[in-house]
PDB file of N, CA and C in Angstrom:
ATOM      1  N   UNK A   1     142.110 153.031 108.832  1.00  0.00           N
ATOM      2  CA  UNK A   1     141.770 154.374 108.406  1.00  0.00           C
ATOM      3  C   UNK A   1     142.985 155.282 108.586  1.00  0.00           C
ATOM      4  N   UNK A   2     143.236 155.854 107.529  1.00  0.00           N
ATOM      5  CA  UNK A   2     144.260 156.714 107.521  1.00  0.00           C
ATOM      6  C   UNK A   2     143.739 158.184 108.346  1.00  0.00           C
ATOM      7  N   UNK A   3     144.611 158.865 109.479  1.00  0.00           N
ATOM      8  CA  UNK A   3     144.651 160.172 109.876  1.00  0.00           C
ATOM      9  C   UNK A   3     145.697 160.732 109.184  1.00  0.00           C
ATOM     10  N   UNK A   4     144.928 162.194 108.301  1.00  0.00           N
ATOM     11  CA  UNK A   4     145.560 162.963 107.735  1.00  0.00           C
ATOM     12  C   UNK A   4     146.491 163.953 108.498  1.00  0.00           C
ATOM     13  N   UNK A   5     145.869 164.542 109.591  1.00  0.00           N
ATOM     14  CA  UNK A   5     146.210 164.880 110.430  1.00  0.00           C
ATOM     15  C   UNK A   5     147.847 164.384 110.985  1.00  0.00           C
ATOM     16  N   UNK A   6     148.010 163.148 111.742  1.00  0.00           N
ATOM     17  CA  UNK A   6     149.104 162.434 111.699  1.00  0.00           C
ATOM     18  C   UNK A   6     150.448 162.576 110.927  1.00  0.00           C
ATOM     19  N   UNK A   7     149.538 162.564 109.375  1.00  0.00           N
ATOM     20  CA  UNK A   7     150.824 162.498 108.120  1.00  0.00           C
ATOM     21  C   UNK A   7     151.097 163.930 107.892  1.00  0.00           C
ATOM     22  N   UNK A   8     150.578 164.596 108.195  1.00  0.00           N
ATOM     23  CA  UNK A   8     150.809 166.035 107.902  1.00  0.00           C
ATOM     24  C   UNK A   8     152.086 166.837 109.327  1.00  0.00           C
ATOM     25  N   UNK A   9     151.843 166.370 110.042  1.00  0.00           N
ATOM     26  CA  UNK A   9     153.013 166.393 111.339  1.00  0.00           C
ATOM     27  C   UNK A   9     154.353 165.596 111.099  1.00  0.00           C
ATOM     28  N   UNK A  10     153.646 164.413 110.978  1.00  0.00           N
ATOM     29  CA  UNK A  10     155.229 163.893 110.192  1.00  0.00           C
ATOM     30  C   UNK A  10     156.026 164.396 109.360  1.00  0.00           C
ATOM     31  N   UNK A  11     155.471 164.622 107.760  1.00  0.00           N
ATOM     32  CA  UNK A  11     155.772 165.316 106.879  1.00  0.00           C
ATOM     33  C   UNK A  11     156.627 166.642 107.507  1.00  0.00           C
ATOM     34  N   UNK A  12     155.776 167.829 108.120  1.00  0.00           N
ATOM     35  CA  UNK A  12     156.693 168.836 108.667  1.00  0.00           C
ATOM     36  C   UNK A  12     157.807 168.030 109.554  1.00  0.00           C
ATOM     37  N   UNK A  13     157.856 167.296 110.508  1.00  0.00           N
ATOM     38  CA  UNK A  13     159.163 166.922 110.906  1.00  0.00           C
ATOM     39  C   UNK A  13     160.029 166.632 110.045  1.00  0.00           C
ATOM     40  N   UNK A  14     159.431 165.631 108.996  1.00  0.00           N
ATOM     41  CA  UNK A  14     160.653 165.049 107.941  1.00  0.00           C
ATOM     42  C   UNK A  14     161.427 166.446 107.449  1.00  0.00           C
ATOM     43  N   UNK A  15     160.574 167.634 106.786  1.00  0.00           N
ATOM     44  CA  UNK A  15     161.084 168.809 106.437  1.00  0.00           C
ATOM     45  C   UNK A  15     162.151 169.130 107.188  1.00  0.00           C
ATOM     46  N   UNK A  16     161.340 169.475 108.740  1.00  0.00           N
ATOM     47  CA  UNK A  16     162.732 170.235 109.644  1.00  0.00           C
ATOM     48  C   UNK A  16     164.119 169.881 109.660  1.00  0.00           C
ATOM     49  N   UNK A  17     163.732 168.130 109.745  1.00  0.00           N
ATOM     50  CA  UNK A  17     164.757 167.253 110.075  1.00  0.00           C
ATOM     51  C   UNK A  17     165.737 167.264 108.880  1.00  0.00           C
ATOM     52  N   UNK A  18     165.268 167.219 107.714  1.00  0.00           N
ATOM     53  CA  UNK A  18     165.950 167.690 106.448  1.00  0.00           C
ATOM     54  C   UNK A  18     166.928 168.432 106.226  1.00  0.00           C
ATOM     55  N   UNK A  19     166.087 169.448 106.191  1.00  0.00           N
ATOM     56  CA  UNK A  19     166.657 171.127 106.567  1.00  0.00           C
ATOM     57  C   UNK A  19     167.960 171.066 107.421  1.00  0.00           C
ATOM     58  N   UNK A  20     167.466 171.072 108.545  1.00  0.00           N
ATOM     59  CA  UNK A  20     168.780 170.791 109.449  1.00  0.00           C
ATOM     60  C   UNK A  20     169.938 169.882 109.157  1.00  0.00           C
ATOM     61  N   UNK A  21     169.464 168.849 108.984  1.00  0.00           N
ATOM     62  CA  UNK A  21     170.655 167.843 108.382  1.00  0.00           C
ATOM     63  C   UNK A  21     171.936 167.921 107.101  1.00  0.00           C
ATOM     64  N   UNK A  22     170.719 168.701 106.686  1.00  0.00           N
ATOM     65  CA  UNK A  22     171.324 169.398 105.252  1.00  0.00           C
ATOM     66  C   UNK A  22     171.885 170.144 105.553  1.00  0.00           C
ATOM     67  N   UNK A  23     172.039 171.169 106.133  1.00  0.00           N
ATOM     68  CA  UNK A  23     172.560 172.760 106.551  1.00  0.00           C
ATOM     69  C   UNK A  23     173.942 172.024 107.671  1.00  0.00           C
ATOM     70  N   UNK A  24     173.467 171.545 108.562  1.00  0.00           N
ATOM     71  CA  UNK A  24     174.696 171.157 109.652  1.00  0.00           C
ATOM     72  C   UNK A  24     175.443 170.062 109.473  1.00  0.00           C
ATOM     73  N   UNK A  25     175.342 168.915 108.679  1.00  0.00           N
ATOM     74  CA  UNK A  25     175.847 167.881 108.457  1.00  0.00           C
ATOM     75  C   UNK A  25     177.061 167.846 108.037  1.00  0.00           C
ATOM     76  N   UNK A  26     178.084 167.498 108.870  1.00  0.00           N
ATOM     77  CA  UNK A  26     179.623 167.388 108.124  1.00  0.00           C
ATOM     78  C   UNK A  26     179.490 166.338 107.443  1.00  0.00           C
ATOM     79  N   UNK A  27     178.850 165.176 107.079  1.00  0.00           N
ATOM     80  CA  UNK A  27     179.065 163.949 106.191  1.00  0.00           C
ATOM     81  C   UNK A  27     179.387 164.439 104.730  1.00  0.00           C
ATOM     82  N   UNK A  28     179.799 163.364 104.113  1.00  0.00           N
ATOM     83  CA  UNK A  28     180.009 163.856 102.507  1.00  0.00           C
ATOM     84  C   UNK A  28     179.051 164.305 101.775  1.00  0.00           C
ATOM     85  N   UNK A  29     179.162 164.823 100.273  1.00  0.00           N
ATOM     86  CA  UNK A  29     177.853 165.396 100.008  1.00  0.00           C
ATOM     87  C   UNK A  29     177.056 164.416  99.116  1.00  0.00           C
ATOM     88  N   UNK A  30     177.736 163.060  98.641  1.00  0.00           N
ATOM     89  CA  UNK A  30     177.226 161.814  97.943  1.00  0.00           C
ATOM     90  C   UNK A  30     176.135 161.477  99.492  1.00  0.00           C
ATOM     91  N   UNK A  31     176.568 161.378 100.721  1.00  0.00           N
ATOM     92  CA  UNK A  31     175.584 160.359 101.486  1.00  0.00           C
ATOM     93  C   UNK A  31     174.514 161.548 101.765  1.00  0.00           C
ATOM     94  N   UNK A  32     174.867 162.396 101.907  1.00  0.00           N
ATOM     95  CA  UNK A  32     173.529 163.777 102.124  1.00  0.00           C
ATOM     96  C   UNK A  32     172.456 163.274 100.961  1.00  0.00           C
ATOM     97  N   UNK A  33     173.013 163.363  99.605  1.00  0.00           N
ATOM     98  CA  UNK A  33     172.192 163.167  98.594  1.00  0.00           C
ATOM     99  C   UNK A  33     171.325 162.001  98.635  1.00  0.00           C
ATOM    100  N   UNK A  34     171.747 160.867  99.010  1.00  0.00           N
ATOM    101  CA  UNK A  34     171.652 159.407  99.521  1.00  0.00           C
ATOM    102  C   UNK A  34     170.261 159.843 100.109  1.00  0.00           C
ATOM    103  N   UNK A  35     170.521 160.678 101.512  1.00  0.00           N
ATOM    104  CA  UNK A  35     169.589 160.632 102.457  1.00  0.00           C
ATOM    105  C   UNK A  35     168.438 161.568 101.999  1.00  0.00           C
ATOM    106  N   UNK A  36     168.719 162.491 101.234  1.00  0.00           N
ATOM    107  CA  UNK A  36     167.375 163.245 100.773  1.00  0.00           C
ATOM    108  C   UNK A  36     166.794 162.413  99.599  1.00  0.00           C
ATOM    109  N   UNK A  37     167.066 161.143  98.977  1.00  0.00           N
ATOM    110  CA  UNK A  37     165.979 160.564  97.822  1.00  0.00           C
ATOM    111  C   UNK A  37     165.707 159.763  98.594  1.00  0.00           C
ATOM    112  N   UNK A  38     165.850 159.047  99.769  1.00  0.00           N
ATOM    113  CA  UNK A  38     165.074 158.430 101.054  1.00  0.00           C
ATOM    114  C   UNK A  38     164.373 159.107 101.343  1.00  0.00           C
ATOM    115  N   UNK A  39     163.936 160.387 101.324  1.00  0.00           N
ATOM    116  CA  UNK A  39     163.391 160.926 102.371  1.00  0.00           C
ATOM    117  C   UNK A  39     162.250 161.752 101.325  1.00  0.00           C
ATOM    118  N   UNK A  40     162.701 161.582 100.096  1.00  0.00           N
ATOM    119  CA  UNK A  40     161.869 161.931  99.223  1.00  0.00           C
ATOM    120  C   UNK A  40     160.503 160.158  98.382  1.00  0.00           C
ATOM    121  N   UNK A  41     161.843 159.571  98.801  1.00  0.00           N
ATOM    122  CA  UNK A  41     160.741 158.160  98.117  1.00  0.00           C
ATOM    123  C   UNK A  41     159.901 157.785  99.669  1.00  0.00           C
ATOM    124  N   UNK A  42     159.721 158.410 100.604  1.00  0.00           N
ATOM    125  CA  UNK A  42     159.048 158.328 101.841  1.00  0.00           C
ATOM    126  C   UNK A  42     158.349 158.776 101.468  1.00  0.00           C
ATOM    127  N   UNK A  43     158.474 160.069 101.016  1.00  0.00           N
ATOM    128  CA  UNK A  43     157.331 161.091 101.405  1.00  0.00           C
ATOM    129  C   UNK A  43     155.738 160.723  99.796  1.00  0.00           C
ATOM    130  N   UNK A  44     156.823 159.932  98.792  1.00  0.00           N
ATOM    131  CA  UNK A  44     156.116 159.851  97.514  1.00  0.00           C
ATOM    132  C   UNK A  44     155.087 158.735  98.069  1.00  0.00           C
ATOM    133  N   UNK A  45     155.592 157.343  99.177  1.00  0.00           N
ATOM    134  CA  UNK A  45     155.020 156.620  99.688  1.00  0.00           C
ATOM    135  C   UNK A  45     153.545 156.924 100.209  1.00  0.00           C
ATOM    136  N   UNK A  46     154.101 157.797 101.392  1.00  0.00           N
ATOM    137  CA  UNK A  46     152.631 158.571 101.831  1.00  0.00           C
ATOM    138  C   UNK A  46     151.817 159.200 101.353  1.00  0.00           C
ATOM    139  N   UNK A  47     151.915 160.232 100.078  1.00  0.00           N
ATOM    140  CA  UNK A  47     151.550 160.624  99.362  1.00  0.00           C
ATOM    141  C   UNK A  47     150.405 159.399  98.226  1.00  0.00           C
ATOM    142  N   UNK A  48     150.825 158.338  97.775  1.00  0.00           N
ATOM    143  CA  UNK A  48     150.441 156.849  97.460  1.00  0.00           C
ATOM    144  C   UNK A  48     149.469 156.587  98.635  1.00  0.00           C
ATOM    145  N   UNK A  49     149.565 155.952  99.517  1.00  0.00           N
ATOM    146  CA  UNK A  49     149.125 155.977 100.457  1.00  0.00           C
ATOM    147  C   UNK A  49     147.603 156.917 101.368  1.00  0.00           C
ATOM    148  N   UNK A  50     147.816 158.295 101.159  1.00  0.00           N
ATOM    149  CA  UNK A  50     146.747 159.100 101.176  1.00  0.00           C
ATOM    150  C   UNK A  50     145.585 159.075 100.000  1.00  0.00           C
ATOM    151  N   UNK A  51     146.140 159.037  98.968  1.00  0.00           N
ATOM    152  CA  UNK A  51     145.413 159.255  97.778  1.00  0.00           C
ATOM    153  C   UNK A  51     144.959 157.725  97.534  1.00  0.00           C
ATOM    154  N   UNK A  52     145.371 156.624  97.774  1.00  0.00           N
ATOM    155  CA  UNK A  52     144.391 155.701  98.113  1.00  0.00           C
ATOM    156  C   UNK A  52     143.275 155.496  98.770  1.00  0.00           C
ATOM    157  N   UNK A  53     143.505 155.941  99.595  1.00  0.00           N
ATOM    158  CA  UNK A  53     142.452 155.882 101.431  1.00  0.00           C
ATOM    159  C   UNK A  53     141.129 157.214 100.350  1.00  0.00           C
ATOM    160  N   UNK A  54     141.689 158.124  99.736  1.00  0.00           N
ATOM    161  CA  UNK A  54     140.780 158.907  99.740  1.00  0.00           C
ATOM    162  C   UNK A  54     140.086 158.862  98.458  1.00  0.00           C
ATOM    163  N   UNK A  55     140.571 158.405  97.451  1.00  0.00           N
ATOM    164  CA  UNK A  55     139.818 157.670  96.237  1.00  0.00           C
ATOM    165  C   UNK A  55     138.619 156.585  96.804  1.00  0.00           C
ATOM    166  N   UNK A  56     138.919 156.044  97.952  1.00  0.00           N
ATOM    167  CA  UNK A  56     137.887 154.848  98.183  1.00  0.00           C
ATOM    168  C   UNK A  56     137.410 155.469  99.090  1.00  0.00           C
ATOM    169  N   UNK A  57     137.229 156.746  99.586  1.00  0.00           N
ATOM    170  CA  UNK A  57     136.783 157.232 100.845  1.00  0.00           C
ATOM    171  C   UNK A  57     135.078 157.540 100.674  1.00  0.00           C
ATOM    172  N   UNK A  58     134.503 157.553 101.360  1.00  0.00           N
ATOM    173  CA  UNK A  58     133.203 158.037 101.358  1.00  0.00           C
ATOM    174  C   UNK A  58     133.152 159.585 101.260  1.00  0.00           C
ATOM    175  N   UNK A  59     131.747 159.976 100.870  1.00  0.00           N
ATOM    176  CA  UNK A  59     131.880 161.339 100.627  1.00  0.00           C
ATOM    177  C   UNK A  59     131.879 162.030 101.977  1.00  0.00           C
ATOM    178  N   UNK A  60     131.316 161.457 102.668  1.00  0.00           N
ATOM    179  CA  UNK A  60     132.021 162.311 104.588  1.00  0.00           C
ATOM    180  C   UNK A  60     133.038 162.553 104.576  1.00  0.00           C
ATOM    181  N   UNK A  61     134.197 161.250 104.295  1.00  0.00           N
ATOM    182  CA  UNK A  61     135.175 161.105 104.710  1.00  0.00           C
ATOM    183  C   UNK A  61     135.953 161.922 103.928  1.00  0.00           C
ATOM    184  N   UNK A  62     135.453 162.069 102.508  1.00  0.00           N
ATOM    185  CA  UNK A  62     136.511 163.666 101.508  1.00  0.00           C
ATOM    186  C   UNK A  62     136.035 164.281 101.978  1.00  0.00           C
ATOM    187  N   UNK A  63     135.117 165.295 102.585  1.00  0.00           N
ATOM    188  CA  UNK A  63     135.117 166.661 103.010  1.00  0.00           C
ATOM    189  C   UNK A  63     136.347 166.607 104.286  1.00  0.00           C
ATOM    190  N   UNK A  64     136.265 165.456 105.212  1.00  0.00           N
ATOM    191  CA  UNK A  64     137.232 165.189 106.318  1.00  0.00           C
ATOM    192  C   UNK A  64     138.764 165.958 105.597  1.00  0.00           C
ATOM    193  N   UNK A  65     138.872 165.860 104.575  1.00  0.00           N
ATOM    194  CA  UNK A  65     140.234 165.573 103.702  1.00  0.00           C
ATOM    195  C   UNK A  65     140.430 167.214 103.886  1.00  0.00           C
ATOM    196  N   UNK A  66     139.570 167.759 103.217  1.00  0.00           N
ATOM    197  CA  UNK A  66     139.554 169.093 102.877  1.00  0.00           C
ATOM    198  C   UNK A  66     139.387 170.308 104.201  1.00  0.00           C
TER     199      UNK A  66
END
């Protein structure tokens, strides 16, 4: 069973962690780019991932969602 809850904390970390990385990072700007479509094909993952669990979810379990 997926906790939405969970992915939704992650998600904001991934953001912060982003953010920051992006803004302070002396690396080049090819591997920055690198690291934000990682961090974007993550987030498309979970996104996959949620919307599975909740297509097959019971109707309890979508109000849970909402």
């Amino acid at each position: 069973m997926i906790v939405v809850k969970d992915f939704l904390s992650s998600i904001k970390d991934l953001r912060c962690w982003v953010k920051h990385f992006y803004d302070q990072s002396s690396i080049p700007e090819l591997t920055r780019i690198k690291a934000l479509m990682r961090c974007s094909s993550f987030l498309v993952k979970i996104v996959a991932l949620v919307w599975d669990d909740y297509k097959n979810a019971t109707p309890e379990r979508k109000l849970e969602y909402l």
